[in-house]
Protein backbone atom coordinates (compact mmCIF):
# COMPACT_ATOMS: atom_id res chain seq x y z
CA UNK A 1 -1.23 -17.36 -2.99
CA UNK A 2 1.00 -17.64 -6.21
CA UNK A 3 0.12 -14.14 -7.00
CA UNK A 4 3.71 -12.45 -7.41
CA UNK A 5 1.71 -9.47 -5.61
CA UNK A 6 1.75 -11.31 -2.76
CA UNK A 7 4.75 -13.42 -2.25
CA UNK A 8 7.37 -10.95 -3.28
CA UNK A 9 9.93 -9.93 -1.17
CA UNK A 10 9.30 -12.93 1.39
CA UNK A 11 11.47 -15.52 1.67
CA UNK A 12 11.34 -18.96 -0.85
CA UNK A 13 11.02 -21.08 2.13
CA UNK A 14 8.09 -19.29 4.10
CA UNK A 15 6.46 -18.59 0.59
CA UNK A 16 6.16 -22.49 0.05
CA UNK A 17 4.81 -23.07 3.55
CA UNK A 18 2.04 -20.46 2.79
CA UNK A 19 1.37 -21.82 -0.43
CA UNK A 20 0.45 -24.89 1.25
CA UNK A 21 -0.92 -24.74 4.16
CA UNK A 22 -2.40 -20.89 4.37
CA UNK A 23 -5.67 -20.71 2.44
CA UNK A 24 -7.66 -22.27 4.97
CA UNK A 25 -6.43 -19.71 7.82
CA UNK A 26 -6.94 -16.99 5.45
CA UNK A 27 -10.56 -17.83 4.73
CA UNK A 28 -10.78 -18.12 8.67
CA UNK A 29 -9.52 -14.27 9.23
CA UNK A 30 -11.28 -13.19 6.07
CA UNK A 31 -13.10 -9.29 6.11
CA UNK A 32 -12.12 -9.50 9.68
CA UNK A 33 -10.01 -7.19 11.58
CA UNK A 34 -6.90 -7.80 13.17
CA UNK A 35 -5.09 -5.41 15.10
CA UNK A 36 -0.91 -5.54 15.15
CA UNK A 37 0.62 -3.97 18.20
CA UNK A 38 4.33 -3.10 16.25
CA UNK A 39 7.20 -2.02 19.31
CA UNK A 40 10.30 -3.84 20.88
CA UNK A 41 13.60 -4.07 19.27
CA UNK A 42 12.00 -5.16 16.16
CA UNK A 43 11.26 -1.40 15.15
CA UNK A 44 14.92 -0.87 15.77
CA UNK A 45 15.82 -3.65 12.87
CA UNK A 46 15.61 -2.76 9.21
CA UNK A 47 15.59 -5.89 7.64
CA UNK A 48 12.40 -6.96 10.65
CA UNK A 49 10.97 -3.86 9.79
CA UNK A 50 10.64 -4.76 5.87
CA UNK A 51 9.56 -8.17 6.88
CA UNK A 52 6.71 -6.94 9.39
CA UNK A 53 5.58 -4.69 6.42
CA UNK A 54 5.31 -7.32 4.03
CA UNK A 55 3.52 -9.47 6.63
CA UNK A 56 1.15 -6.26 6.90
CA UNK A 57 0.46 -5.81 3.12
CA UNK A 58 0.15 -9.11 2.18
CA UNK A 59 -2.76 -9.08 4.80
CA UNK A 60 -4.69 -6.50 3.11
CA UNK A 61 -4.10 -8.14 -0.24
CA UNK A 62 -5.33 -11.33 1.52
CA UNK A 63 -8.93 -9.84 2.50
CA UNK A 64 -8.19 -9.09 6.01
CA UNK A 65 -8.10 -5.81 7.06
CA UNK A 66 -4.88 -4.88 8.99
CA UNK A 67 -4.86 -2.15 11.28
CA UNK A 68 -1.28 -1.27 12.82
CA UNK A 69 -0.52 0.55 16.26
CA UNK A 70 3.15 1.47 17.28
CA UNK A 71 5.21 2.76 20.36
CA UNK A 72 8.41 4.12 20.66
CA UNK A 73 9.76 4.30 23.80
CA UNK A 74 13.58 4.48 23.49
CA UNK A 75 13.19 6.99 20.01
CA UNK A 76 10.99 9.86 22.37
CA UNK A 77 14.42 9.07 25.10
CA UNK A 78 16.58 9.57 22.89
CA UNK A 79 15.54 12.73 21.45
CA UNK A 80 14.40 13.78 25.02
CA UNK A 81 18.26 13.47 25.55
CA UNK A 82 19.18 15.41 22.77
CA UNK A 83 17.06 18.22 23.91
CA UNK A 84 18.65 17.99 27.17
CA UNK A 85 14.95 17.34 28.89
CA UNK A 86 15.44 15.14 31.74
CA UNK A 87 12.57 12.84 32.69
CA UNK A 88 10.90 11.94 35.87
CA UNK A 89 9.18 8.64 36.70
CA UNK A 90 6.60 7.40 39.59
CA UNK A 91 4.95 3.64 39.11
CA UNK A 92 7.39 2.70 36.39
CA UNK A 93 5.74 5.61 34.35
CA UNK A 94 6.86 8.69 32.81
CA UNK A 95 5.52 11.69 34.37
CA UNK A 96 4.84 13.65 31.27
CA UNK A 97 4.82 17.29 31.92
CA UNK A 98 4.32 20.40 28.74
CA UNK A 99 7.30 20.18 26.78
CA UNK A 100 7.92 16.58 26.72
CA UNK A 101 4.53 15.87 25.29
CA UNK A 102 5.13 17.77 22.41
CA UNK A 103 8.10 15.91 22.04
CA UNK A 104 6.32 12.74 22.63
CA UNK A 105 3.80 13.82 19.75
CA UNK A 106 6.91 15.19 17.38
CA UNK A 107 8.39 11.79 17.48
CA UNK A 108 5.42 9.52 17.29
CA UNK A 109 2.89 11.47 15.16
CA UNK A 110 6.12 12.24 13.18
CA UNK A 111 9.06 10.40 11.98
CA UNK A 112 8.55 6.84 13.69
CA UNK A 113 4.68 6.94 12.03
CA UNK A 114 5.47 8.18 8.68
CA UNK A 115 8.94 5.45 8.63
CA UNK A 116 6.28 2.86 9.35
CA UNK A 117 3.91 4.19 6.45
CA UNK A 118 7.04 4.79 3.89
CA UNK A 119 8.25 1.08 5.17
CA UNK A 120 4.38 -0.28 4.18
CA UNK A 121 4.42 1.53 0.72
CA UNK A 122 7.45 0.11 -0.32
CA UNK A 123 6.58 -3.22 0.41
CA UNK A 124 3.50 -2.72 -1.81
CA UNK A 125 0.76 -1.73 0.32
CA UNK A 126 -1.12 1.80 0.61
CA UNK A 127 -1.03 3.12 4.41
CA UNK A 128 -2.09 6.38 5.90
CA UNK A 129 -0.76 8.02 9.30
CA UNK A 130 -2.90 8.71 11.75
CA UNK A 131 -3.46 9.81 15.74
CA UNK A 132 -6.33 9.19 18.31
CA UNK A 133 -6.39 12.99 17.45
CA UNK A 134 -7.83 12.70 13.71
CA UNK A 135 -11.41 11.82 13.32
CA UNK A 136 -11.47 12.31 17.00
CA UNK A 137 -10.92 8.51 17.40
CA UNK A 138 -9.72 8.26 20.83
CA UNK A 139 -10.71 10.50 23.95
CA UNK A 140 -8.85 10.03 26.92
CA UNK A 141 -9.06 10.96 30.81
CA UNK A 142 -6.03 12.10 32.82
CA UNK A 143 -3.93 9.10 34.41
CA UNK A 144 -3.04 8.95 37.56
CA UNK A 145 -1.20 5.99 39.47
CA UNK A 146 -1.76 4.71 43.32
CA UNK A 147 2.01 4.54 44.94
CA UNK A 148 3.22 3.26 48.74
CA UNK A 149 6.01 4.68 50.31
CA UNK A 150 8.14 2.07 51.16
CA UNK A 151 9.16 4.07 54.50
CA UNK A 152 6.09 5.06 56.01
CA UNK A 153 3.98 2.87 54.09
CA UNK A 154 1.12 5.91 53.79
CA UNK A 155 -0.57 5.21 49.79
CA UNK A 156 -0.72 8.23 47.38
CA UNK A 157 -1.95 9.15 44.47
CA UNK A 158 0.58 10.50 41.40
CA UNK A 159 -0.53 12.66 38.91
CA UNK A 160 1.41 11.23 35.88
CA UNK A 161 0.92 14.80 33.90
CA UNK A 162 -0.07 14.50 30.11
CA UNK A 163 -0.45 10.49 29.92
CA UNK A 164 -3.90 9.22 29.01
CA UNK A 165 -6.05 7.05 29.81
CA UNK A 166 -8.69 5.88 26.45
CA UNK A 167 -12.01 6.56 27.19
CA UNK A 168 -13.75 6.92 24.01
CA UNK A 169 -13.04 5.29 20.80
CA UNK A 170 -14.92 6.10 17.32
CA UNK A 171 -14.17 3.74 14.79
CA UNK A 172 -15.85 5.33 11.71
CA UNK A 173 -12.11 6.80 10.08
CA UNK A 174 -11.25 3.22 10.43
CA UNK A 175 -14.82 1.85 9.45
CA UNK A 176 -14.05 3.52 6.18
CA UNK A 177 -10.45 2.56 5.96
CA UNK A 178 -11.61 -0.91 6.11
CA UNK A 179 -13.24 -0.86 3.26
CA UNK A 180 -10.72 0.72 1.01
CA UNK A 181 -6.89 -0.30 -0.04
CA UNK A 182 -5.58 2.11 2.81
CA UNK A 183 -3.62 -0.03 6.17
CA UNK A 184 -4.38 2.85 8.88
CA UNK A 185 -1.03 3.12 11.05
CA UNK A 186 -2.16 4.91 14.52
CA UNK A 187 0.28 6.25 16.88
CA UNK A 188 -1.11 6.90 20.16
CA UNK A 189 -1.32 10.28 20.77
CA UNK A 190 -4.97 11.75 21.83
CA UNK A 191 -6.60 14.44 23.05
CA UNK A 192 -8.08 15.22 26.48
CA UNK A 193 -11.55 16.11 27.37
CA UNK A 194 -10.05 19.04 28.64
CA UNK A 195 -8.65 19.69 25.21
CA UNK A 196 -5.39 18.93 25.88
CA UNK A 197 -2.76 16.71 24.12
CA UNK A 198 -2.07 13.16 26.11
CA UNK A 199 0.27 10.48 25.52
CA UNK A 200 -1.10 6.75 25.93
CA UNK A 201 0.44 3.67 26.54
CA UNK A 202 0.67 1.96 23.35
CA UNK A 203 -0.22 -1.79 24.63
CA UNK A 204 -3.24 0.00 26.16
CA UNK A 205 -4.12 2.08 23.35
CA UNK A 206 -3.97 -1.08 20.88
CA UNK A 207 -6.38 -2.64 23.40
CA UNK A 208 -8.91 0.11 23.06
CA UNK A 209 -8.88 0.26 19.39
CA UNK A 210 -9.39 -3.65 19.01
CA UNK A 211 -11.98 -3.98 21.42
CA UNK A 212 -13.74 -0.63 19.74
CA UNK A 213 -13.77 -2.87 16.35
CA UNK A 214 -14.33 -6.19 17.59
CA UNK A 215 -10.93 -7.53 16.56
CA UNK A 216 -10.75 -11.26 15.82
CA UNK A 217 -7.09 -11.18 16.91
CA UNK A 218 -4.59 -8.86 18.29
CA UNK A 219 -1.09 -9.66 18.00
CA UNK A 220 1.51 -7.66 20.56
CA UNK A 221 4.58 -7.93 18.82
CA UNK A 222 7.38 -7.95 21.89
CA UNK A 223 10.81 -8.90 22.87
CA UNK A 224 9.64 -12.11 24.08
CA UNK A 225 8.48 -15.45 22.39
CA UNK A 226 5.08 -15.40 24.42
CA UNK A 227 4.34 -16.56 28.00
CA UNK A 228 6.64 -19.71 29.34
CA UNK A 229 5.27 -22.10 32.04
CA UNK A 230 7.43 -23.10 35.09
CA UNK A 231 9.89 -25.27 33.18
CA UNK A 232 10.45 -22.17 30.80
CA UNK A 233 8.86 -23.88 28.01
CA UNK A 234 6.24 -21.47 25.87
CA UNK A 235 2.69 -21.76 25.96
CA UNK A 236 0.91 -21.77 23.27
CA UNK A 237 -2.57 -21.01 24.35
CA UNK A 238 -4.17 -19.92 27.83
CA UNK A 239 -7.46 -19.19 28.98
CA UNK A 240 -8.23 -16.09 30.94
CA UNK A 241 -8.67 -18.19 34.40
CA UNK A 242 -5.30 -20.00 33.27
CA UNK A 243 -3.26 -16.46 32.90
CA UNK A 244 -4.76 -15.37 35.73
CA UNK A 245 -3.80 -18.29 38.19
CA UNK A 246 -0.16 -18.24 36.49
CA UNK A 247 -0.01 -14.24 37.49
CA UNK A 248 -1.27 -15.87 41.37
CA UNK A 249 1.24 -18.30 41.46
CA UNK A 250 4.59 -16.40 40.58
CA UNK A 251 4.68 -18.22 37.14
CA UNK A 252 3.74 -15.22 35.19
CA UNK A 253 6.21 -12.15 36.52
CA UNK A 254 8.14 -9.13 36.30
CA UNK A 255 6.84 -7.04 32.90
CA UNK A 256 4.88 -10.01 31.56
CA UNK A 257 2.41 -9.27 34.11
CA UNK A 258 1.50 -5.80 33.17
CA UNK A 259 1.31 -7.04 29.17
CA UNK A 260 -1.15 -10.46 30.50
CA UNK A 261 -3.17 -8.25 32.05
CA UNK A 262 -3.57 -5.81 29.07
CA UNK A 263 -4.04 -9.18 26.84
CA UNK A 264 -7.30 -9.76 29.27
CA UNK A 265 -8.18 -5.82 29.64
CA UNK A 266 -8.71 -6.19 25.03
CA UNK A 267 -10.26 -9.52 25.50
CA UNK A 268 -13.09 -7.64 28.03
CA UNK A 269 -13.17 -5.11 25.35
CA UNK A 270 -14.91 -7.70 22.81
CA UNK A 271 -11.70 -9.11 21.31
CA UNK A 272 -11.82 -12.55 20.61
CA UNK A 273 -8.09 -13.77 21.19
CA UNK A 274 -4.68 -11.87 22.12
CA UNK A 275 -1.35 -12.81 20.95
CA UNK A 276 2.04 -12.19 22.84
CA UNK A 277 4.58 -13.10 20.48
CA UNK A 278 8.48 -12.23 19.39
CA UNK A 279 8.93 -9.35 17.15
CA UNK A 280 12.47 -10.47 16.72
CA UNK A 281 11.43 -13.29 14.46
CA UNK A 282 10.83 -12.67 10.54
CA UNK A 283 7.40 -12.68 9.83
CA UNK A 284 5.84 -13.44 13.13
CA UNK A 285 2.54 -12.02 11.85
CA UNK A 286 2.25 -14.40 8.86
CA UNK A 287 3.30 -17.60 11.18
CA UNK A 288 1.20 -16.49 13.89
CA UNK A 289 -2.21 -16.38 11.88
CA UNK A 290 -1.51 -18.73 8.71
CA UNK A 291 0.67 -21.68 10.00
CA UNK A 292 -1.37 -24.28 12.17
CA UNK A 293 1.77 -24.07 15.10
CA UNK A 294 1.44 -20.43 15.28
CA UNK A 295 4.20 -17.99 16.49
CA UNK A 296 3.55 -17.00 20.25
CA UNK A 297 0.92 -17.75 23.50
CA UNK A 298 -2.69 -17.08 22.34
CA UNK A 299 -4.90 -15.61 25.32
CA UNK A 300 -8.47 -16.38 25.02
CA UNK A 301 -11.93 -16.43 27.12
């Protein structure tokens, strides 16, 4: 851990907490994967950016193999708005029709994926941009959502356009990243059986690629410091049945439902644990998986 390789560009006080009390957590997550879910306001941040891709390379020098996922949500609305192509939503989803998927793919196959990669390099580490196109990783179906009209109370079904739904993951492309210097940084754009181009929820799309390699962890980096019981204190660690009763009870609400219930959706995948924690705090990653307090609420069977 005193390899200058390592600690540069971190900050002297995290770098002595390392020093002392990471090896053993290191040898715990050693040659395994762990896949980093990297979205919320925390992409928006330069400085949180540098820090998450330090956290990232110093993982791969560390003898874990990293693999990253990203979103980006308000970047695809914002140049939808500069196009002057207005969106339509159903089910608190986009309805994703012809011309805003290839904006959806312009922006995320483009200039957020390559910022992360350039962001990555110069922090040390060698990363390559990818899709759930290339290697034909990721197959999807066609989503659709169940809705109720609040007037007449009749239930029907939404065709949400070009948003996906995984189906099929291949891992070899990242089989063989694993075992080279390379941090694979996936945006989640796939194809269709029919062909097609699809856009997929990132949270979901993370879940599919752990589960597909058997991820020992996989952090969700989010706008929130992790799940919070009744008296708003967090949680550190729930089971399945626990998150699940919380949900059942009103204690778990609003968005953090739909992220709990992708945290057990990875964790039926084959992953062993899930991590919701705060993006917003400089290197969550490393404090998360090399500190014994952790960073965020850990979700496991």
């Amino acid at each position: 851990m005193t390899d200058p390789r390592i600690t540069s560009g971190i900050d002297p006080v995290l770098t002595a907490q390392l020093i002392a009390t990471a090896l053993p957590y290191m040898l715990r997550y050693d040659e395994k994967t762990v896949v980093v879910k990297f979205g919320g306001n925390a992409m928006g941040d330069e400085e949180l950016g540098k820090a998450f891709a330090e956290d990232i390379t110093l993982l791969k020098l560390a003898g874990i193999n990293p693999v990253v996922v990203h979103g980006g949500g308000p970047q695809i609305n914002a140049m939808l708005g500069r196009l002057g192509i207005k969106s339509e939503w159903a089910a608190g989803m986009r309805i994703t029709d012809k011309a805003t998927v290839e904006v959806v793919e312009m922006v995320l196959a483009g200039s957020i994926n390559k910022e992360i990669v350039q962001t990555i390099t110069e922090a040390g580490g060698r990363a390559i941009g990818l899709t759930g196109k290339d290697g034909n990783m990721v197959t999807v179906t066609r989503l659709t959502r169940k809705i109720v009209d609040p007037d007449s109370n009749i239930e029907r079904i939404v065709d949400l356009g070009f948003v996906g739904e995984p189906k099929t993951v291949r891992t070899e492309v990242l089989e063989v990243l694993a075992k080279s210097e390379i941090i694979p940084v996936l945006a989640p754009v796939c194809a269709g059986e029919d062909g097609e181009t699809y856009n997929v929820n990132a949270d979901t799309f993370a879940g599919a690629i752990a589960g597909a390699l058997h991820a020992s962890r996989l952090l969700f980096l989010t706008d929130v410091p992790g799940v919070f019981d009744k008296n708003k204190h967090l949680i550190k660690e729930l089971t399945v049945a626990e998150a699940k009763a919380m949900i059942a009870d009103g204690t778990i609400s609003g968005g953090m439902i739909p992220k709990v219930e992708t945290c057990i959706e990875a964790l039926d995948r084959g992953v062993e644990g899930v991590v919701i924690l705060d993006g917003k705090t400089p290197h969550a990653v490393l404090l998360e998986l090399f500190t014994e307090h952790g960073a965020g609420t850990l979700i496991k069977r």
